[in-house]
N, C-alpha and C. Protein backbone atom coordinates (compact mmCIF):
# COMPACT_ATOMS: atom_id res chain seq x y z
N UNK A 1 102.74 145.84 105.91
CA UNK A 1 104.05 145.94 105.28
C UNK A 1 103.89 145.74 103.77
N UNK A 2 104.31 146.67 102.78
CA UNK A 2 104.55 146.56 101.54
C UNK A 2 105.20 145.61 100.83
N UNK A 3 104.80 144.36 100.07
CA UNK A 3 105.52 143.99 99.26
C UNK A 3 105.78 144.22 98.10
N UNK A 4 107.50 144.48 97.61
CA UNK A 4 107.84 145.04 96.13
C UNK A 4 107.68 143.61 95.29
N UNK A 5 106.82 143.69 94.82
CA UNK A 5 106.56 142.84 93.78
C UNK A 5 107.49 142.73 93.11
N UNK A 6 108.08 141.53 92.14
CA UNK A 6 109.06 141.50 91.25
C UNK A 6 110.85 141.88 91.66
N UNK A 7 110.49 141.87 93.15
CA UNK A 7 111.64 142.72 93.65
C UNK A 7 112.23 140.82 93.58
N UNK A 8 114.05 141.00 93.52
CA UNK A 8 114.81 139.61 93.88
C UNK A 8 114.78 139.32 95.24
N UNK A 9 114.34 138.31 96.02
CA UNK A 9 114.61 137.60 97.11
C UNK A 9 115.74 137.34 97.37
N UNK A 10 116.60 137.40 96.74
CA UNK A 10 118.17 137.50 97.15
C UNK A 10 119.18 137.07 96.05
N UNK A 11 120.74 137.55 96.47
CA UNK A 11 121.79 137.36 95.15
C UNK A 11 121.60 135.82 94.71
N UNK A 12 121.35 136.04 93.33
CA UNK A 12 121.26 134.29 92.71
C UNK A 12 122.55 133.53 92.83
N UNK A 13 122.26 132.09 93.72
CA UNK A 13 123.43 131.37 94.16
C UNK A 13 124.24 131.72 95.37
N UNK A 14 123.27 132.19 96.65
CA UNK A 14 123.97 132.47 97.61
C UNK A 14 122.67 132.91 98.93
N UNK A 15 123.18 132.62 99.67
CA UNK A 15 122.02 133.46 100.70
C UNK A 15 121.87 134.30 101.00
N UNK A 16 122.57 135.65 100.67
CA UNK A 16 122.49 136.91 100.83
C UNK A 16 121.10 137.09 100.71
N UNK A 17 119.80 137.39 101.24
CA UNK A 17 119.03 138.05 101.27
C UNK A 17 118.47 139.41 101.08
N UNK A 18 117.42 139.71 99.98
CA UNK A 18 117.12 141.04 99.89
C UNK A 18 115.92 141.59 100.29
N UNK A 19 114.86 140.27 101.02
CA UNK A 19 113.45 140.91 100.95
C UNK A 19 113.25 139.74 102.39
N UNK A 20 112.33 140.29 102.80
CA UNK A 20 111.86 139.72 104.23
C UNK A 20 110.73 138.41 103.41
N UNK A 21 109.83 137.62 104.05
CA UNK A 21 108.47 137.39 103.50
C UNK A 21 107.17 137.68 104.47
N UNK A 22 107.71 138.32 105.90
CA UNK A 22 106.66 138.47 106.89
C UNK A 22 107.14 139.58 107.60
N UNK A 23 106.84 140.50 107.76
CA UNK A 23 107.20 141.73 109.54
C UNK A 23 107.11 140.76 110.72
N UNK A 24 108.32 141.50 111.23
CA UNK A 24 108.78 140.62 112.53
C UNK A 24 107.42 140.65 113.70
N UNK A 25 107.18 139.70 114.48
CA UNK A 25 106.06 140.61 115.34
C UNK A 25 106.36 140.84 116.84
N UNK A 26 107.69 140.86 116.91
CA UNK A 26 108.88 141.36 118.10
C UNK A 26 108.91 142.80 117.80
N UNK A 27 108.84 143.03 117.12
CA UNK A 27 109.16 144.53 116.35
C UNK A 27 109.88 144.65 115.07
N UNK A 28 110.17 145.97 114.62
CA UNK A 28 110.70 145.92 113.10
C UNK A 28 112.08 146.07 113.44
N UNK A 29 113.08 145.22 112.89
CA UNK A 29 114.66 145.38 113.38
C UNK A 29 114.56 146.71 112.37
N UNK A 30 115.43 147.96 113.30
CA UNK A 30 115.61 149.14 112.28
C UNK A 30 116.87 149.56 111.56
N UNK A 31 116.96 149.59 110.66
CA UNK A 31 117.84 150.30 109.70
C UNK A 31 119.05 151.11 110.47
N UNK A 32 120.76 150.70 110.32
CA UNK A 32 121.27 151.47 111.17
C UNK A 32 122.62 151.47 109.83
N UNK A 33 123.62 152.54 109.75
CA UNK A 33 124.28 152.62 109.26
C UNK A 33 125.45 151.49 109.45
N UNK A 34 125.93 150.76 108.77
CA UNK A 34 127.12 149.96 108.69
C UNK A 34 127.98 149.93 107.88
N UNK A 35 129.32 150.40 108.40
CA UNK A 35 130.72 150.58 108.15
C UNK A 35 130.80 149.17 107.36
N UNK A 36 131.63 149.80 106.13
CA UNK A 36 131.94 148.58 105.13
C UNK A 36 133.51 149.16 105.44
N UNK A 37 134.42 147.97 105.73
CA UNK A 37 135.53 148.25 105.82
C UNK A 37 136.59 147.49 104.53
N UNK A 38 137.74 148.12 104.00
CA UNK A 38 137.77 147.78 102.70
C UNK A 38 138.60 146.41 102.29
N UNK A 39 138.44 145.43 103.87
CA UNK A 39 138.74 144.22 103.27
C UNK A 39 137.52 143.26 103.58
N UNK A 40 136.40 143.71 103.22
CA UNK A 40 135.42 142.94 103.19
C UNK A 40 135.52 141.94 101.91
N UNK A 41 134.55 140.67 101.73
CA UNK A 41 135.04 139.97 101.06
C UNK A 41 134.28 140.29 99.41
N UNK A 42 135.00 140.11 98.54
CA UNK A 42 134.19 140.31 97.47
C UNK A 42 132.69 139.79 97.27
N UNK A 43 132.51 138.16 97.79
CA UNK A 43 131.28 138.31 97.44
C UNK A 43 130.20 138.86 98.16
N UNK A 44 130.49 140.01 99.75
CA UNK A 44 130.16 140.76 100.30
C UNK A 44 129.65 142.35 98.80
N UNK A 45 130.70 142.16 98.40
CA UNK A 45 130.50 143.73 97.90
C UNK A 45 129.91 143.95 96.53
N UNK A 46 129.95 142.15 95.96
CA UNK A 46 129.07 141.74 95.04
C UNK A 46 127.10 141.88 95.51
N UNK A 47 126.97 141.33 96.38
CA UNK A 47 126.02 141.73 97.07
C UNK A 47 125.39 143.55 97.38
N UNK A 48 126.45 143.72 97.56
CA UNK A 48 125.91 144.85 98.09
C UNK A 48 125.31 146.07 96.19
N UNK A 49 126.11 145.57 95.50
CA UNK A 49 126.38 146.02 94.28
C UNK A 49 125.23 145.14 93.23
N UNK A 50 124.94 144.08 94.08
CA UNK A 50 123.36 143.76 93.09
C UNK A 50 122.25 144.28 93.73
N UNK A 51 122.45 144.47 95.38
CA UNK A 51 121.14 144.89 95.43
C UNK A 51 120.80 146.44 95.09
N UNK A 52 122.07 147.48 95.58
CA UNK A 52 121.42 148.33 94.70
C UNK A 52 121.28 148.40 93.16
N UNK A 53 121.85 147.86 92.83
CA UNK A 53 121.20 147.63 91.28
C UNK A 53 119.64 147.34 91.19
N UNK A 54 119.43 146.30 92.13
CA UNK A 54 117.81 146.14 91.84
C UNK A 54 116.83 147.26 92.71
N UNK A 55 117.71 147.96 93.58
CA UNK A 55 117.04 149.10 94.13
C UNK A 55 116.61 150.31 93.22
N UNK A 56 117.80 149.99 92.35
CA UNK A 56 117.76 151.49 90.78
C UNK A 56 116.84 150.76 89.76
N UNK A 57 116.88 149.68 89.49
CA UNK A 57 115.90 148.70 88.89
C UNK A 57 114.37 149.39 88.72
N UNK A 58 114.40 148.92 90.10
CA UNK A 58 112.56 149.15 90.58
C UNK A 58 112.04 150.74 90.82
N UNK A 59 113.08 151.41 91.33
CA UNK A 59 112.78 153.24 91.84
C UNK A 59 113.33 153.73 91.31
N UNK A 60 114.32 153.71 90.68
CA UNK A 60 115.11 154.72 90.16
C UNK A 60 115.59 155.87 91.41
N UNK A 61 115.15 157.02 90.50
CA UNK A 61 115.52 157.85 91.40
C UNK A 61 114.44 158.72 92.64
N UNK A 62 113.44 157.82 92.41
CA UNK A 62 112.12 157.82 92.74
C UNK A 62 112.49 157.66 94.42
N UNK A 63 111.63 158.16 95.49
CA UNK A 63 111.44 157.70 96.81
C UNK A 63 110.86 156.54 96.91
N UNK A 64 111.10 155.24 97.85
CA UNK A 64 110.75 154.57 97.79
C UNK A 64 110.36 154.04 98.93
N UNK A 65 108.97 153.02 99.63
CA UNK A 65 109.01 152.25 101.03
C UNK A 65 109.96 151.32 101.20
N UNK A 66 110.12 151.52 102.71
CA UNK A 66 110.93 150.20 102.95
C UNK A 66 110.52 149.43 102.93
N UNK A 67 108.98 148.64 102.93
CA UNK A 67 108.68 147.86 102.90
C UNK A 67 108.85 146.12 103.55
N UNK A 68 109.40 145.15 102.44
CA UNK A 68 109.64 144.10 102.60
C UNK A 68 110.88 143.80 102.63
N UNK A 69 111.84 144.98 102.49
CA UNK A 69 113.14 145.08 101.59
C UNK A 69 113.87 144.78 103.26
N UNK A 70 115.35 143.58 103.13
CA UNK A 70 115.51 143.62 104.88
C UNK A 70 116.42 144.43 104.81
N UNK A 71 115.61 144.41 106.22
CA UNK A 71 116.90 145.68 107.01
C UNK A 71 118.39 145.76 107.37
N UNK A 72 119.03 144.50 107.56
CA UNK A 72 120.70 144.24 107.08
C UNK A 72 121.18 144.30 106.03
N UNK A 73 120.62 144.20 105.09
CA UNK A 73 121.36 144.67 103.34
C UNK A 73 120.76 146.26 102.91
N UNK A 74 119.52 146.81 103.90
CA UNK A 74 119.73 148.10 102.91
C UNK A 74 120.69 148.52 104.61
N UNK A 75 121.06 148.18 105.48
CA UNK A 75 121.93 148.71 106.50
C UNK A 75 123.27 148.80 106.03
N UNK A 76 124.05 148.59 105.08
CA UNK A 76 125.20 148.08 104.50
C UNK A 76 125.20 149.45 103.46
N UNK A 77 124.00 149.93 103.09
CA UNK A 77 124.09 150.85 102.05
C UNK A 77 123.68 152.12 102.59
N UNK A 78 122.63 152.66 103.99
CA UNK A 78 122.04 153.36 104.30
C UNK A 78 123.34 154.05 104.62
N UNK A 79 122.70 155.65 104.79
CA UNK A 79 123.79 156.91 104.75
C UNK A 79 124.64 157.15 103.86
N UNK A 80 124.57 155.91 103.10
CA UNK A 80 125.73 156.64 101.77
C UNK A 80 124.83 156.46 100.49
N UNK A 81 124.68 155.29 99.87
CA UNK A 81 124.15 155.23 98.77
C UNK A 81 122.48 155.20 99.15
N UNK A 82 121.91 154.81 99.41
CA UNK A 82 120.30 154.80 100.42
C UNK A 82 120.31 155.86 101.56
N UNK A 83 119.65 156.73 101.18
CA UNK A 83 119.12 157.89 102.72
C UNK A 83 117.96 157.82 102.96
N UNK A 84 117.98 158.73 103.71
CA UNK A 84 115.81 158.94 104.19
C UNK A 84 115.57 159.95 103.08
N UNK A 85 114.06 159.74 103.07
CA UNK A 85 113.46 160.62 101.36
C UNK A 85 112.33 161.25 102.61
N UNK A 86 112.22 161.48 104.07
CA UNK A 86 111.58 162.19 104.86
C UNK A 86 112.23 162.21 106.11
N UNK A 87 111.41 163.40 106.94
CA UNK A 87 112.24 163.77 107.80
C UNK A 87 111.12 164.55 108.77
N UNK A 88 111.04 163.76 109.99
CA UNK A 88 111.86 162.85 110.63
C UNK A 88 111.12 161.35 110.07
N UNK A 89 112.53 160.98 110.34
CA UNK A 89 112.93 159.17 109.56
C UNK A 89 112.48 158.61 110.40
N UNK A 90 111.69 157.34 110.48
CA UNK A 90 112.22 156.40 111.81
C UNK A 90 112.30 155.04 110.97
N UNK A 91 113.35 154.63 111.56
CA UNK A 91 114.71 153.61 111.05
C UNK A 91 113.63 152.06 111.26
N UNK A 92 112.80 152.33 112.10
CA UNK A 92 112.03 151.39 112.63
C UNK A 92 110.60 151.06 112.24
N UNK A 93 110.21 151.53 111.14
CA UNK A 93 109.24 152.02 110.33
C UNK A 93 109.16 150.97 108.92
N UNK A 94 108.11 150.16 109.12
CA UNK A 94 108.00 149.36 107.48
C UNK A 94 107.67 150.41 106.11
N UNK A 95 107.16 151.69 106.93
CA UNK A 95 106.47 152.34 105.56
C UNK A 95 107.56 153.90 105.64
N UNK A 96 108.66 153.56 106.37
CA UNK A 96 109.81 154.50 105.93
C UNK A 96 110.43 154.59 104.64
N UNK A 97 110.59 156.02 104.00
CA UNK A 97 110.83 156.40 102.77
C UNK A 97 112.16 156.49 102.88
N UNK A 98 112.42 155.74 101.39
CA UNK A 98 113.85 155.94 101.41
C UNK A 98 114.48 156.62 99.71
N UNK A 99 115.45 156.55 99.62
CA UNK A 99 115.66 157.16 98.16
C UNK A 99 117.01 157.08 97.76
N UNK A 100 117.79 156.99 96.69
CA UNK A 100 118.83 156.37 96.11
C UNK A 100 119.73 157.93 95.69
N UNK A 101 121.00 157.77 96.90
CA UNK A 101 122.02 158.85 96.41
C UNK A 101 122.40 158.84 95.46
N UNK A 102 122.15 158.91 94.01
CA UNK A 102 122.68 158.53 92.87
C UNK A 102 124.10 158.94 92.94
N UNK A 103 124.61 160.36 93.28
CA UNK A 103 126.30 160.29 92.96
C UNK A 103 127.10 159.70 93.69
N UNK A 104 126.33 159.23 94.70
CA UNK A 104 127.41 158.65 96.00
C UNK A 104 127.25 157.15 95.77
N UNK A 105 125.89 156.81 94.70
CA UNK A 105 126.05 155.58 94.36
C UNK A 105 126.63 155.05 93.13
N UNK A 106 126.94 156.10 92.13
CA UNK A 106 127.57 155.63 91.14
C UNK A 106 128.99 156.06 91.59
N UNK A 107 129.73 156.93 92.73
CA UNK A 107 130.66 156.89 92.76
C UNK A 107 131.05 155.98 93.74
N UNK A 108 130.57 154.95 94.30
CA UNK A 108 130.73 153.79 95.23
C UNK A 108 130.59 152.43 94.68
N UNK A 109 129.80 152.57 93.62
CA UNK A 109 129.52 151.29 92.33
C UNK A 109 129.50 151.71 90.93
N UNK A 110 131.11 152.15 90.78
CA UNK A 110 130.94 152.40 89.05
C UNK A 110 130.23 151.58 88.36
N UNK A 111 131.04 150.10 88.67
CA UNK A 111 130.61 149.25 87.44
C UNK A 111 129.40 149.02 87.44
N UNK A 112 128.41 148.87 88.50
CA UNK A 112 127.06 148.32 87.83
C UNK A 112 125.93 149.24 87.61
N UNK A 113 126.77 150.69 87.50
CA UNK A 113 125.50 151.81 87.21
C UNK A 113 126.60 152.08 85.31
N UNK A 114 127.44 151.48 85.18
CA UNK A 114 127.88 151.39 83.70
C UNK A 114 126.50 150.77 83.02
N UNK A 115 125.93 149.35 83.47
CA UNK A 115 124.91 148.73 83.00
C UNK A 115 123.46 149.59 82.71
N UNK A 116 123.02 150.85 83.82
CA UNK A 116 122.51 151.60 84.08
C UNK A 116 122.63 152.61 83.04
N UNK A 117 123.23 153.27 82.62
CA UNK A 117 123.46 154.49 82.11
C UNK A 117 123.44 155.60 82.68
């Protein structure tokens, strides 16, 4: 399993988690699309809005492994702002490619791709 170096371990001041520190050895929990419904709580969507920030951070618009990155916070973003960057995907895969919808992510997180340019 890949570790992103320099990548954040999670939102500062909270437990939201962004990075594993070991592969499960049950198996790899896989990546599944999750419905954000629009009274989730802000510091839900704060979360969700730093980590792709540090997803555009590190790849840009680049393909990237899944690596170390966990699988419940990029699940929150996958199919809309995070897709597969190959095909066929498997969701269950540490060295699955992934890649950053940029319009579906700056039109889902204005404000922190303002910081972006």
């Amino acid at each position: 399993m890949l570790k992103h170096r320099g990548f954040p371990g999670r939102l500062p001041g909270t437990d939201f988690q962004f990075t594993i520190r070991r592969g499960n050895p049950r198996g790899v929990t896989p990546i599944v699309r999750r419905e954000r419904h629009a009274d989730r709580k802000a510091v839900d969507r704060r979360a969700d809005a730093a980590f792709l920030a540090a997803l555009w951070e590190h790849f840009g618009d680049e393909p990237f492994e899944r690596g170390n990155l966990d699988a419940g916070r990029l699940s929150w973003l996958f199919g809309r702002e995070v897709v597969p960057a190959e095909d066929p995907f498997d969701p269950e895969s540490y060295e699955a490619l992934l890649r950053i919808n940029e319009n579906v992510a700056r039109a889902s997180f204005p404000d922190a791709f303002e910081e972006w340019g």
